[in-house]
PDB file of N, CA and C in Angstrom:
ATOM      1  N   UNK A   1       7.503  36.917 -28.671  1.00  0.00           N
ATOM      2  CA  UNK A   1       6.245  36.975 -27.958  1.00  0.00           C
ATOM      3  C   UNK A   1       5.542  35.620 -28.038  1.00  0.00           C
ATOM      4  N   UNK A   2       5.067  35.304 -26.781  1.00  0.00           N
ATOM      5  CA  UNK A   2       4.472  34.065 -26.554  1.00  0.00           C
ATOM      6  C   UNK A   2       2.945  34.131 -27.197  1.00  0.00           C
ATOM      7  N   UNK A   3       2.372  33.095 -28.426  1.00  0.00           N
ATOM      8  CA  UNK A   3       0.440  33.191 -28.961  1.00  0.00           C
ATOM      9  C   UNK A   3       0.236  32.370 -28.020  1.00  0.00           C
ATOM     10  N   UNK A   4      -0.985  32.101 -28.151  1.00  0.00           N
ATOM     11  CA  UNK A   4      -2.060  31.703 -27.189  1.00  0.00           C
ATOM     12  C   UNK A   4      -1.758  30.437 -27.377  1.00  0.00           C
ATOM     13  N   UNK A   5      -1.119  29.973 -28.424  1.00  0.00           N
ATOM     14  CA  UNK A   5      -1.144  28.742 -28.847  1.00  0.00           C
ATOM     15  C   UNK A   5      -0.046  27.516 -28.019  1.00  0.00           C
ATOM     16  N   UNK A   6       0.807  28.744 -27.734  1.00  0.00           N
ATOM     17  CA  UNK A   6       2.176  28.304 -27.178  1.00  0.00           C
ATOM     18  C   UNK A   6       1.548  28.048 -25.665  1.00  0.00           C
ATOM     19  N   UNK A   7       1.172  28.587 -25.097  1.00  0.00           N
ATOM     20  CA  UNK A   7       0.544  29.127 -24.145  1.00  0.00           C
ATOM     21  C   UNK A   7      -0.369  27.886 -23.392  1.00  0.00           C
ATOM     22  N   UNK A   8      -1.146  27.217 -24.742  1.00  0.00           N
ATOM     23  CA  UNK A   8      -2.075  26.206 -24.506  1.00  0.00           C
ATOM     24  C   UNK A   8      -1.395  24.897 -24.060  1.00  0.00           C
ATOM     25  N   UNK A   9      -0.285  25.050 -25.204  1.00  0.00           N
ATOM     26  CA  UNK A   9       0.400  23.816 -25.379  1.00  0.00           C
ATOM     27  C   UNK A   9       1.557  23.423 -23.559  1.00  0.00           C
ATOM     28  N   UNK A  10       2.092  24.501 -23.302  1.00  0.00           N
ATOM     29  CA  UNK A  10       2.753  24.429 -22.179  1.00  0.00           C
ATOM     30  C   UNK A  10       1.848  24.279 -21.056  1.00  0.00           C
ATOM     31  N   UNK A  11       0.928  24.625 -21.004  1.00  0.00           N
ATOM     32  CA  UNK A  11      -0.160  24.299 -20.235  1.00  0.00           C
ATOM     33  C   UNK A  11      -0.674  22.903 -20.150  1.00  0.00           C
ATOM     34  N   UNK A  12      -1.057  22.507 -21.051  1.00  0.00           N
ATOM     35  CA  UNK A  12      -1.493  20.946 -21.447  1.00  0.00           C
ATOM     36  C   UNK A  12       0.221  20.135 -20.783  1.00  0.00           C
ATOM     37  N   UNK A  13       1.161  20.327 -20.938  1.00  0.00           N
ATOM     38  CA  UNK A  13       1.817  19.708 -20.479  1.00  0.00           C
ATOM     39  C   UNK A  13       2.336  19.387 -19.059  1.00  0.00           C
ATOM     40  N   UNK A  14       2.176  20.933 -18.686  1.00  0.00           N
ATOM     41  CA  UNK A  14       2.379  21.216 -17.425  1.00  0.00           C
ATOM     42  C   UNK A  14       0.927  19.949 -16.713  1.00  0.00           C
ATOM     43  N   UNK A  15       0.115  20.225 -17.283  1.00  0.00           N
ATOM     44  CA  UNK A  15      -1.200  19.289 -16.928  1.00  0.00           C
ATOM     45  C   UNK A  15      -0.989  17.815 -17.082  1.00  0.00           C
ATOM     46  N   UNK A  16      -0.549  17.314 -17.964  1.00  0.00           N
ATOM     47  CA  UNK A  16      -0.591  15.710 -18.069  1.00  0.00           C
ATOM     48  C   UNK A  16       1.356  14.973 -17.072  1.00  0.00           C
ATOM     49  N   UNK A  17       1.926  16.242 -16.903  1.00  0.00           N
ATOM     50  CA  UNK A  17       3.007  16.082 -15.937  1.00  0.00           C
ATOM     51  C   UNK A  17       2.438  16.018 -14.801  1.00  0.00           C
ATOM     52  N   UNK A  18       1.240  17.136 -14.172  1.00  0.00           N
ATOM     53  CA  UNK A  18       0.305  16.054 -12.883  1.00  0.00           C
ATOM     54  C   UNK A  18      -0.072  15.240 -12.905  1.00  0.00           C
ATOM     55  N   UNK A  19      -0.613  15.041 -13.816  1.00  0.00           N
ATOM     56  CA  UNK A  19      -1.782  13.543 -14.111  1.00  0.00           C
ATOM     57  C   UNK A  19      -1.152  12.615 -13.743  1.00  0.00           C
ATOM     58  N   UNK A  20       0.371  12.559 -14.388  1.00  0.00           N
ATOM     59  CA  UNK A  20       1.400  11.353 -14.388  1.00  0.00           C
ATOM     60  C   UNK A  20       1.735  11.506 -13.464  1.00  0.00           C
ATOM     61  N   UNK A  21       2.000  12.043 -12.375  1.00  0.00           N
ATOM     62  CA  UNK A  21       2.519  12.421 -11.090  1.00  0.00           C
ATOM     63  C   UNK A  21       1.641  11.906  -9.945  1.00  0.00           C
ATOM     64  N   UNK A  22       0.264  12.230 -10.204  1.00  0.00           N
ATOM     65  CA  UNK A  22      -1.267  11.649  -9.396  1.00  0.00           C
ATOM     66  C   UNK A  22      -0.907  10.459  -9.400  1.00  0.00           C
ATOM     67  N   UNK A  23      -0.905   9.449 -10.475  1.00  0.00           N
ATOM     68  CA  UNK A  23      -0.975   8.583 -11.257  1.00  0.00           C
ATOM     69  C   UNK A  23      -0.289   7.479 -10.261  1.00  0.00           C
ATOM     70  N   UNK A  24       1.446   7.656 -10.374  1.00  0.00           N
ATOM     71  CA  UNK A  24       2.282   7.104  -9.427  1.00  0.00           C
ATOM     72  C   UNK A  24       1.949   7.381  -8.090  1.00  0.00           C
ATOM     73  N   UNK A  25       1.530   8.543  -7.796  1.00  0.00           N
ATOM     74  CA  UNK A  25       1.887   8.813  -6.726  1.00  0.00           C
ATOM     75  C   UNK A  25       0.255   7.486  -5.903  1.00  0.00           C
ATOM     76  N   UNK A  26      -0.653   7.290  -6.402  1.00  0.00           N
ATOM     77  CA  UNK A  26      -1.421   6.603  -6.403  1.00  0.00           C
ATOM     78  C   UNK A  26      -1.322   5.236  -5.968  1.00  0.00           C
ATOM     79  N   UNK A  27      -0.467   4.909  -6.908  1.00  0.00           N
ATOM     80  CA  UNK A  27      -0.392   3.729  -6.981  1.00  0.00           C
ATOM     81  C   UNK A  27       0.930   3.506  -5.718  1.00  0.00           C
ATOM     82  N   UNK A  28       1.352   4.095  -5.573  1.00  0.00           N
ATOM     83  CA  UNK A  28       2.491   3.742  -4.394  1.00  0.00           C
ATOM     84  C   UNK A  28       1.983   3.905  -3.074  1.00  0.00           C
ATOM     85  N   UNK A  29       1.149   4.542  -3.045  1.00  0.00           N
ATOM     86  CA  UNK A  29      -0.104   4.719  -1.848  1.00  0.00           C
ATOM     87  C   UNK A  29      -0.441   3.105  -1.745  1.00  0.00           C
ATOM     88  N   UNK A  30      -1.096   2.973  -2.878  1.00  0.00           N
ATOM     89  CA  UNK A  30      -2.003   1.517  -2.750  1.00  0.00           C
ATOM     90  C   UNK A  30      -0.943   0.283  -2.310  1.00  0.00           C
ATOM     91  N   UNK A  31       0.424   0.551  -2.925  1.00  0.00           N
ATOM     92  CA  UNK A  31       1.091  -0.583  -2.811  1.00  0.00           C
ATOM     93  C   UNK A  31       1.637  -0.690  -0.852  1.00  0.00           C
ATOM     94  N   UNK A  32       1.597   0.686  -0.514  1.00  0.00           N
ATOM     95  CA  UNK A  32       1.996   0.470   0.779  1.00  0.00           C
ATOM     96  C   UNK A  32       1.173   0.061   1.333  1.00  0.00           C
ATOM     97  N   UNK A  33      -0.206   0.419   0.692  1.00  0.00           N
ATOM     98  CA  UNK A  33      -1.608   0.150   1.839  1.00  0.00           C
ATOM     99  C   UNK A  33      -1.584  -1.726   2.222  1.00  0.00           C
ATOM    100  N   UNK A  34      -1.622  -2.148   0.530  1.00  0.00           N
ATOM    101  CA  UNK A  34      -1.239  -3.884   0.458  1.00  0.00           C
ATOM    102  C   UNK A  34      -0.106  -4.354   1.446  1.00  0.00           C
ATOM    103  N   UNK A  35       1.213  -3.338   1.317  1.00  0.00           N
ATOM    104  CA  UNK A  35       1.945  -3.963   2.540  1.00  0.00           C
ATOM    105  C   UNK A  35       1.728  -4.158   3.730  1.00  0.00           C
ATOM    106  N   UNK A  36       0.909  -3.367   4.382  1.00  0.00           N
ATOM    107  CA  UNK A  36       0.662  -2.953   5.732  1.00  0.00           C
ATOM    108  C   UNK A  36      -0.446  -4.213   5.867  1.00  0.00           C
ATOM    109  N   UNK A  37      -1.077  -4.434   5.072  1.00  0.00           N
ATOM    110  CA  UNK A  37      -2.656  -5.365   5.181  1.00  0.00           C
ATOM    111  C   UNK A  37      -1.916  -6.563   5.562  1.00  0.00           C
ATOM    112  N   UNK A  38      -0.883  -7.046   4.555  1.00  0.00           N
ATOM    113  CA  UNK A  38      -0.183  -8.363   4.280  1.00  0.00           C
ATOM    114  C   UNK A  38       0.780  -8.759   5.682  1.00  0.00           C
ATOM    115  N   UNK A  39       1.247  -7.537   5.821  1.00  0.00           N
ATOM    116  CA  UNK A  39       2.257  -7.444   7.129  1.00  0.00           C
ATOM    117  C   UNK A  39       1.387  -7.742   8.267  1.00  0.00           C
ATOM    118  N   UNK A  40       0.257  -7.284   8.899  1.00  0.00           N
ATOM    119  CA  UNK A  40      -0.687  -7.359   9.598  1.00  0.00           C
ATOM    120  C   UNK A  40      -1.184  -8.618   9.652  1.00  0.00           C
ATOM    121  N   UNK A  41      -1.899  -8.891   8.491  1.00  0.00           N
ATOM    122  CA  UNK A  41      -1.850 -10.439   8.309  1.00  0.00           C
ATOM    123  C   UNK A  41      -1.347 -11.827   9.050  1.00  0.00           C
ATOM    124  N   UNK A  42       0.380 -11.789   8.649  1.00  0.00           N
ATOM    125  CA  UNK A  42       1.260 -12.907   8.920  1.00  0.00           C
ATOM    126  C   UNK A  42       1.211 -12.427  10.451  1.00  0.00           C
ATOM    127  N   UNK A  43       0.949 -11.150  10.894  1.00  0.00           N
ATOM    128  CA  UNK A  43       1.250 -10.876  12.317  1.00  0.00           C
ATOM    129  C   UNK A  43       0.173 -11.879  13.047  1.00  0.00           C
ATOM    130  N   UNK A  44      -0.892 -11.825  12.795  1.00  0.00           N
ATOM    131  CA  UNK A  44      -2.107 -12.232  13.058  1.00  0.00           C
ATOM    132  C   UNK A  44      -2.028 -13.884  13.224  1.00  0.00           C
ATOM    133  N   UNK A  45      -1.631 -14.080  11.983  1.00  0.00           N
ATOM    134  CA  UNK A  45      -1.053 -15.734  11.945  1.00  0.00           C
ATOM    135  C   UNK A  45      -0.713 -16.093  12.667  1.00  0.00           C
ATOM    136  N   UNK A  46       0.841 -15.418  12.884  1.00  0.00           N
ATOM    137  CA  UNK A  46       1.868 -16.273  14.201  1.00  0.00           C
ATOM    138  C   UNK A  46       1.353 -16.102  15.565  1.00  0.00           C
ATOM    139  N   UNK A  47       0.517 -14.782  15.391  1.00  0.00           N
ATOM    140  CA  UNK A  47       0.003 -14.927  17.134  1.00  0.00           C
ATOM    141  C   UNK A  47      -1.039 -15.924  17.467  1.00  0.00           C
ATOM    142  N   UNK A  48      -1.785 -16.694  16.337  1.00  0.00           N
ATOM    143  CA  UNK A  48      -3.109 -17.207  16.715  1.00  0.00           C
ATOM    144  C   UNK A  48      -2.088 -18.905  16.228  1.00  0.00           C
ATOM    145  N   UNK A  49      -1.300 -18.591  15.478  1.00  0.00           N
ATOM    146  CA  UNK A  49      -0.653 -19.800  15.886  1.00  0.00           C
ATOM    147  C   UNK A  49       0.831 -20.414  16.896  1.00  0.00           C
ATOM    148  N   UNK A  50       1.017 -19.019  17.814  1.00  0.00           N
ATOM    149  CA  UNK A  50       1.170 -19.516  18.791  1.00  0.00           C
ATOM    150  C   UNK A  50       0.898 -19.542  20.199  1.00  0.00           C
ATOM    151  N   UNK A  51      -0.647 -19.230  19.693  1.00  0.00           N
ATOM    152  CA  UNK A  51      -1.799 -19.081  20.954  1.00  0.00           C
ATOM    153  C   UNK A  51      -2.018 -20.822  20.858  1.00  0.00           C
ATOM    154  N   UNK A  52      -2.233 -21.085  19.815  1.00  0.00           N
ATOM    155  CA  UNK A  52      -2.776 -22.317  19.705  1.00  0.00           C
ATOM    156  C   UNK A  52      -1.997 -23.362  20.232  1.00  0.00           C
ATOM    157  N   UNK A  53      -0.675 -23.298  19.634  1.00  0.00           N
ATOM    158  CA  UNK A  53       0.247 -24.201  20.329  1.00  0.00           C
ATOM    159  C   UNK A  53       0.995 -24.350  21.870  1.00  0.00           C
ATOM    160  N   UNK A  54       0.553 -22.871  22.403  1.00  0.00           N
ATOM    161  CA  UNK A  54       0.717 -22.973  23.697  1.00  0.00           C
ATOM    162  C   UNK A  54      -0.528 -23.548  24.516  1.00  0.00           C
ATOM    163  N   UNK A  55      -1.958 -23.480  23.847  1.00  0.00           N
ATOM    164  CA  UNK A  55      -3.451 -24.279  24.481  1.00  0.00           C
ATOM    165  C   UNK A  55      -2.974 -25.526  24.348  1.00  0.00           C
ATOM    166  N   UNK A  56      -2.161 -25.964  23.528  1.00  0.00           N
ATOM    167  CA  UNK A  56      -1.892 -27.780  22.876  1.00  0.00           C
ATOM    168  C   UNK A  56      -0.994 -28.207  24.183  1.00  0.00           C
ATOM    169  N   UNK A  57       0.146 -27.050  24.082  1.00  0.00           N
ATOM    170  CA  UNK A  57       1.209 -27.326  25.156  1.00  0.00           C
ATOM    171  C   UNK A  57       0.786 -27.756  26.740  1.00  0.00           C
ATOM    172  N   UNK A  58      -0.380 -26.961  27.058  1.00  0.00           N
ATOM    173  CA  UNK A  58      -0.661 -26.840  28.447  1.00  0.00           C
ATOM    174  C   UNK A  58      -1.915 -27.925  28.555  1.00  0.00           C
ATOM    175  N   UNK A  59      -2.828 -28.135  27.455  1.00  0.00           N
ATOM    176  CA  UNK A  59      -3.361 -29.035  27.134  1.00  0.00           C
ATOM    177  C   UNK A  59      -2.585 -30.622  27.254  1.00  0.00           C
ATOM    178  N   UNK A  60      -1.581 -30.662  26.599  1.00  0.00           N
ATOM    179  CA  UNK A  60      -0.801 -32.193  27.186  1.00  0.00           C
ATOM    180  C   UNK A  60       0.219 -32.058  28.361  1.00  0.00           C
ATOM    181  N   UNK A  61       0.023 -30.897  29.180  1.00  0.00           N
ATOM    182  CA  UNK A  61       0.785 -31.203  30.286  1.00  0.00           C
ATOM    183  C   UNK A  61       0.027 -31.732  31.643  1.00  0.00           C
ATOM    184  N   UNK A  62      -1.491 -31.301  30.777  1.00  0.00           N
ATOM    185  CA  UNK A  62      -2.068 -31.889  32.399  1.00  0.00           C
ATOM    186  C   UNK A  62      -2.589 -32.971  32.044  1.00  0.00           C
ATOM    187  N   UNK A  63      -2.766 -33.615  30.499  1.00  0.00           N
ATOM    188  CA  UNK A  63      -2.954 -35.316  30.418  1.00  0.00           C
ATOM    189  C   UNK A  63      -1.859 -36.134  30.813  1.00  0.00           C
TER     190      UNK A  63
END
């Protein structure tokens, strides 16, 4: 027969096995969120730098 004690204890574990589970699961959230920001980013870059170099381009074709 299972005491209360046993009872507590499987409980508490069952509990800090979410916690640890939240925990990661958290943080792998955040790390994709950083990818997506970073990825977005360089996207942003190459388009505004090759917006720029095509204004330069068309810019010295009519000097």
């Amino acid at each position: 027969m299972i005491t209360g004690m046993e009872k507590v204890k499987k409980y508490q574990i069952v509990q800090l096995a979410y916690l640890n589970y939240l925990k990661t699961s958290i943080k792998i959230g955040h790390k994709e969120k950083l990818m997506v920001r970073i990825k977005s980013r360089l996207k942003f870059r190459w388009i505004s730098c090759l917006i720029f170099l095509s204004i330069i381009g068309i810019w010295k074709s009519y000097t």
